[in-house]
N, C-alpha and C. Protein backbone atom coordinates (compact mmCIF):
# COMPACT_ATOMS: atom_id res chain seq x y z
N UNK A 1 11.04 7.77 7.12
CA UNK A 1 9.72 8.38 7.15
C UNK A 1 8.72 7.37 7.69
N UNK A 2 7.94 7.93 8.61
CA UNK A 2 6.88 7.21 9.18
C UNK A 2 5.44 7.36 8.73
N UNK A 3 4.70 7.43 8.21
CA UNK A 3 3.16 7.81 8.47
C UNK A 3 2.66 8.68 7.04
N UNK A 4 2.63 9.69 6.85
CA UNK A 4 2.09 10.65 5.87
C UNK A 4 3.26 11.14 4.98
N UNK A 5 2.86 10.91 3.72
CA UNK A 5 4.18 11.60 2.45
C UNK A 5 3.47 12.65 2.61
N UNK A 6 4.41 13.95 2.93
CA UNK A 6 4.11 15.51 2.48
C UNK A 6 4.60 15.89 1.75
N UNK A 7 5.57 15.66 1.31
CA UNK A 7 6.22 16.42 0.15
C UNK A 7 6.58 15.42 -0.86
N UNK A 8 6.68 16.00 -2.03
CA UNK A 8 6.53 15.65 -3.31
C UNK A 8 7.42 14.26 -3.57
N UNK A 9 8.73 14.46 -3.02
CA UNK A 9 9.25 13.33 -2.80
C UNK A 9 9.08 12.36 -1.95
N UNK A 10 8.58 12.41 -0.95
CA UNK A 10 8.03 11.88 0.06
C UNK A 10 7.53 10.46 -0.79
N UNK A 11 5.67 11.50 -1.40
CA UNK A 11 5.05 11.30 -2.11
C UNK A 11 5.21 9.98 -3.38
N UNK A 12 6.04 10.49 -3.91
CA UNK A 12 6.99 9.90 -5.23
C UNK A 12 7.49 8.34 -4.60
N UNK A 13 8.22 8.56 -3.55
CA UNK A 13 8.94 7.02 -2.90
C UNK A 13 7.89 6.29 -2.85
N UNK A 14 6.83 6.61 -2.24
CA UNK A 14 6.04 5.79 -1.68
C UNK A 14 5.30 4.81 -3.22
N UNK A 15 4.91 5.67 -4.23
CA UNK A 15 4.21 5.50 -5.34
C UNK A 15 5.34 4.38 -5.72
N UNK A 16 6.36 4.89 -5.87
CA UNK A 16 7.58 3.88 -6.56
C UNK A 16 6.97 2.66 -5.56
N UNK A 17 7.32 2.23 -3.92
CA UNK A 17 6.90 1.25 -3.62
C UNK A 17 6.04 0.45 -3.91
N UNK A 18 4.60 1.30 -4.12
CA UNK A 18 3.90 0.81 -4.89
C UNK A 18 3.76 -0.24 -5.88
N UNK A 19 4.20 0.75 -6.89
CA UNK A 19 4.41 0.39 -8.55
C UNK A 19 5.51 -0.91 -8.15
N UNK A 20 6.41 -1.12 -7.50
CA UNK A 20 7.27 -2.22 -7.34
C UNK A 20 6.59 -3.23 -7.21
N UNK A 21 6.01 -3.09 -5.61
CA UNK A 21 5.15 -4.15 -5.14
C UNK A 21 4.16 -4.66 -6.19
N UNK A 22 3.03 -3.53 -7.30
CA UNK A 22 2.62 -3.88 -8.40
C UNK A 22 3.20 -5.01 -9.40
N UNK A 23 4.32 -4.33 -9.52
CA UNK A 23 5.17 -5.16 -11.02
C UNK A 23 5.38 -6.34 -10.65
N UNK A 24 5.13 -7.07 -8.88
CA UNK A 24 5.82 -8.56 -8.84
C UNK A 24 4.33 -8.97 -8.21
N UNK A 25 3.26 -8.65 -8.82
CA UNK A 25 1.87 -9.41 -8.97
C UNK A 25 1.14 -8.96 -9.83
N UNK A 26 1.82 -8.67 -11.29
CA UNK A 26 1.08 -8.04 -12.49
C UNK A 26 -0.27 -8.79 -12.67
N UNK A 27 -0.68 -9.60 -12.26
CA UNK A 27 -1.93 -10.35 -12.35
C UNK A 27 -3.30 -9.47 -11.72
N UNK A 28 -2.47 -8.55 -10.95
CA UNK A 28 -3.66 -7.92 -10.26
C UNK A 28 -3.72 -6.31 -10.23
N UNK A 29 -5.32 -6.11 -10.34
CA UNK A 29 -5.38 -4.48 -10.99
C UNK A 29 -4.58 -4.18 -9.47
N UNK A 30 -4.67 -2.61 -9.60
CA UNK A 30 -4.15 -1.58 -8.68
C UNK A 30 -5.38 -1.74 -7.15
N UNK A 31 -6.21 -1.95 -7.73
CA UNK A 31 -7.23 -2.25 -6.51
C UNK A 31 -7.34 -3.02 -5.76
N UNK A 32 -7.27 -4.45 -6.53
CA UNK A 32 -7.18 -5.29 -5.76
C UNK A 32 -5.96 -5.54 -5.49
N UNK A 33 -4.80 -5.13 -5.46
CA UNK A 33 -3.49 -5.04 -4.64
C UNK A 33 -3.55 -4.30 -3.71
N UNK A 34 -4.20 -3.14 -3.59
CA UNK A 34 -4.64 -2.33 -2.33
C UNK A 34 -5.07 -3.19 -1.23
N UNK A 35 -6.76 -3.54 -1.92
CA UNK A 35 -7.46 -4.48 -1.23
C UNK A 35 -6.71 -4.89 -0.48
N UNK A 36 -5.95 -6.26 -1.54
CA UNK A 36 -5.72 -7.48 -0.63
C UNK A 36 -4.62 -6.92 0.37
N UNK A 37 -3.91 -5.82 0.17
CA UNK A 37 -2.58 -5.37 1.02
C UNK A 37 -3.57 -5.10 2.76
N UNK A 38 -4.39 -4.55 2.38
CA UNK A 38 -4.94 -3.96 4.36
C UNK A 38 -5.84 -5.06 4.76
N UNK A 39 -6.09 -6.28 3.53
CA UNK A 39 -7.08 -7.28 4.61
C UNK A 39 -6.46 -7.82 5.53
N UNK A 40 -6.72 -8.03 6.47
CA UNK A 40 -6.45 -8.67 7.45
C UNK A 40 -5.22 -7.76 8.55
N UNK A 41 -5.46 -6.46 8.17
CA UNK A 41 -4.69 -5.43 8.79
C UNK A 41 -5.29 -5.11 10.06
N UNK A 42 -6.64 -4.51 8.83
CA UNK A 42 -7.67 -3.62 10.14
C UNK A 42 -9.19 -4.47 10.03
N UNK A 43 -9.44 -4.15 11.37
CA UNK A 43 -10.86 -4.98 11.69
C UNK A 43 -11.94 -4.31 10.57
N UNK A 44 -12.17 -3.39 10.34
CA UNK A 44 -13.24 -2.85 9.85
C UNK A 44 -12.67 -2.39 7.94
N UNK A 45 -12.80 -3.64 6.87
CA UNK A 45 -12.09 -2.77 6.01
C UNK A 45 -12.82 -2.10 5.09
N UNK A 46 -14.15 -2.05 5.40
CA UNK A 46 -14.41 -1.22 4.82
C UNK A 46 -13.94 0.39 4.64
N UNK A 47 -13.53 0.66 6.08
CA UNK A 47 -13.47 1.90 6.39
C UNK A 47 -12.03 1.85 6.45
N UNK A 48 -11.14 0.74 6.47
CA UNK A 48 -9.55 1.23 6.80
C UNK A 48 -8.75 1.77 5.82
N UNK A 49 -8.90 2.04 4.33
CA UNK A 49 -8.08 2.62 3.74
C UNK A 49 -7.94 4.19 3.96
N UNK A 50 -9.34 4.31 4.63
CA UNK A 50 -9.19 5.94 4.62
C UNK A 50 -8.28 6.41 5.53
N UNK A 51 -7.92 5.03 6.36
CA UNK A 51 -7.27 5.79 7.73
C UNK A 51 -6.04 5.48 7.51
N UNK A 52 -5.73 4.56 7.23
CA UNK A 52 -3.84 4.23 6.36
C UNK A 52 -3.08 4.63 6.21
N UNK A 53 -2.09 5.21 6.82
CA UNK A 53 -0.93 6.11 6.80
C UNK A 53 -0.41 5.77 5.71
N UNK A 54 0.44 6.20 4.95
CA UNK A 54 0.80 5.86 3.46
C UNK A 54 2.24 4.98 3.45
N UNK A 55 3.05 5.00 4.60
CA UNK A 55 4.31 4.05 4.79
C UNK A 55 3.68 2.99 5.02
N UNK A 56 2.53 3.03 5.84
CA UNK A 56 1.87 1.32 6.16
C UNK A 56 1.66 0.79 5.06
N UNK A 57 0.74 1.83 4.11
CA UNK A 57 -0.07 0.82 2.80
C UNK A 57 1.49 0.48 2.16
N UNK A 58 2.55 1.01 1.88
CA UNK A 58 3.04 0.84 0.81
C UNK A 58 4.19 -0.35 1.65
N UNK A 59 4.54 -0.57 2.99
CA UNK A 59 4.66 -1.57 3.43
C UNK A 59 3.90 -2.94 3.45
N UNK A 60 2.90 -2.77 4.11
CA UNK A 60 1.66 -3.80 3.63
C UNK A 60 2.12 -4.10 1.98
N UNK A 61 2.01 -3.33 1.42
CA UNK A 61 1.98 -3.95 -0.20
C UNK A 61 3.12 -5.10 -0.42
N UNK A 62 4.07 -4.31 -0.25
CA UNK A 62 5.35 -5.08 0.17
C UNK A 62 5.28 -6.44 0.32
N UNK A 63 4.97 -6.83 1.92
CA UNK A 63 4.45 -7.64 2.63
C UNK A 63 3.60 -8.64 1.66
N UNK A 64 2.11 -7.92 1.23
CA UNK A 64 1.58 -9.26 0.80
C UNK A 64 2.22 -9.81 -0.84
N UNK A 65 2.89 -9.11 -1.74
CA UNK A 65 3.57 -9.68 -2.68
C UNK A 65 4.58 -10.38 -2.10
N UNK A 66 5.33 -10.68 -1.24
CA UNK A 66 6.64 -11.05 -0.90
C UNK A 66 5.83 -12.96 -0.40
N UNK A 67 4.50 -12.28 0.16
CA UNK A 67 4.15 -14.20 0.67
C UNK A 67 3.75 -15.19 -0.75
């Protein structure tokens, strides 16, 4: 899957990625794991979560727990 969870399972995987990526930086709320996951993604971050395909964020997440 590339881009947008549509269906419920879809949906579900992605959250699990999440919650993974979560559990190996319990130090940090849900927000600022977001946060820090798209800084330095997109130029403008104020505005980039809205645009975030949901495989990216939950890659990104990935990504910045793993450094």
């Amino acid at each position: 899957m590339i881009g947008r969870a549509v269906t419920p399972e879809q949906k579900r995987a992605i959250l699990e990625r999440i919650f993974e990526a979560w559990g190996k930086s319990p130090q940090q709320r849900l927000g600022q794991l977001i946060s820090n996951s798209i800084h330095g993604h997109q130029e403008d971050d104020t505005a980039s979560l809205y645009f975030v395909e949901d495989e990216i964020l939950a890659t990104w997440a990935e990504e910045f727990v793993s450094r």
